[in-house]
Protein backbone atom coordinates (compact mmCIF):
# COMPACT_ATOMS: atom_id res chain seq x y z
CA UNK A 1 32.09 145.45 84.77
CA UNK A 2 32.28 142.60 87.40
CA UNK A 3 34.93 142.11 90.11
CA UNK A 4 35.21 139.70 92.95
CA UNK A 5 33.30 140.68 96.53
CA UNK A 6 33.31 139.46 99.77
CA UNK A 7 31.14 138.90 102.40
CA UNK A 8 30.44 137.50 105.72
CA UNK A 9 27.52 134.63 105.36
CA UNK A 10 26.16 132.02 107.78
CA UNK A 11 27.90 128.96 106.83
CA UNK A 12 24.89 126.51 106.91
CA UNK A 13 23.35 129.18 104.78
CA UNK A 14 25.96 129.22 102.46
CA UNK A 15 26.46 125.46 102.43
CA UNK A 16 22.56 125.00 101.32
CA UNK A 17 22.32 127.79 98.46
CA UNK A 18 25.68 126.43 97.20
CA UNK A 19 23.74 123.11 97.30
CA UNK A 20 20.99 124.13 96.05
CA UNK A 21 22.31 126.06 92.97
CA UNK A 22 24.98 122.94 92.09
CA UNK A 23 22.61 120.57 91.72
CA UNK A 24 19.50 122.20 90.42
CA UNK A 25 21.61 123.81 87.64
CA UNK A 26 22.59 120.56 86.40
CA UNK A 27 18.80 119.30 85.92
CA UNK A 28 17.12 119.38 82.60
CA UNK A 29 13.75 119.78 84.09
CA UNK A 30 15.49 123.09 85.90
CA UNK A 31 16.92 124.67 83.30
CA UNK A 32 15.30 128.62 82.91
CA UNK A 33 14.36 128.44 85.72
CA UNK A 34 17.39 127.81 87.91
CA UNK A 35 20.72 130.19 87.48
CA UNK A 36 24.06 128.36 86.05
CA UNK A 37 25.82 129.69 89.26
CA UNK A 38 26.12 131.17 92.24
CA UNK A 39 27.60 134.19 90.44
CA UNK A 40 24.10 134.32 88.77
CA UNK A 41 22.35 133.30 91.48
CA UNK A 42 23.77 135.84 94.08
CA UNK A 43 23.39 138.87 91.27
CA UNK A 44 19.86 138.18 90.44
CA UNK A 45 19.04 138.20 93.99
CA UNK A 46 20.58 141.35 94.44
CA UNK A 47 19.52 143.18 91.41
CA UNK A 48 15.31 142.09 92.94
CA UNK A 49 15.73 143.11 96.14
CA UNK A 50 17.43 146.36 95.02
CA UNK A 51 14.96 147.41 92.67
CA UNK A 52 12.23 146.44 94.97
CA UNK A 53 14.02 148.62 98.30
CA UNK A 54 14.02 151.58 95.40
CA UNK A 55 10.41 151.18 94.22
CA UNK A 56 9.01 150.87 97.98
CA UNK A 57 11.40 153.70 99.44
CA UNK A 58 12.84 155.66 96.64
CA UNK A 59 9.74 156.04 94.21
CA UNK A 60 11.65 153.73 91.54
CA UNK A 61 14.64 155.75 91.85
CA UNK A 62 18.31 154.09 92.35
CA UNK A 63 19.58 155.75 95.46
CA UNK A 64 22.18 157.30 95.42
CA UNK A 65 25.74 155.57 96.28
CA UNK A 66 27.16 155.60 99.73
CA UNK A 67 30.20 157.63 100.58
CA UNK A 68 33.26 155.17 100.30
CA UNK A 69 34.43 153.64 103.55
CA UNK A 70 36.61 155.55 105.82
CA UNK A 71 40.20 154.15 105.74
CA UNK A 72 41.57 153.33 108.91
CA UNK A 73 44.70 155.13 109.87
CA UNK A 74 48.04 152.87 110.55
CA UNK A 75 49.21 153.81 114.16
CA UNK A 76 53.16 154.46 114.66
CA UNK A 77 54.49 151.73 116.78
């Protein structure tokens, strides 16, 4: 299943991978190697560094998920 996330990023950060992944995926001599998006891009990237954090801290195991945020009581005017 996918849905949409959000999340705060460095806009000159932003404004380079978004750059880099728009151009680069329209280049013959980039295609394989380069993602089609920043969808792609952004879950790749994530999916590495997870299952490298697991295999260095969690002997290859997924760790097991957070408990879900608190939710922030509405205060009576």
């Amino acid at each position: 299943r996918k849905d949409y996330r959000s999340f705060y990023i460095e806009d000159a950060v932003f404004a380079r991978f978004r750059a880099a992944i728009y151009w680069l995926s329209r280049r013959e001599d980039a295609v394989d190697e380069v993602p089609e998006n920043m969808s792609v891009a952004v879950e790749a990237c994530m999916e590495s560094t997870a299952t490298a954090l697991e295999r260095r801290f969690n002997d290859g195991n997924t760790f097991r998920m957070p408990p879900p945020p608190a939710r922030r009581r509405r205060t009576a005017d």
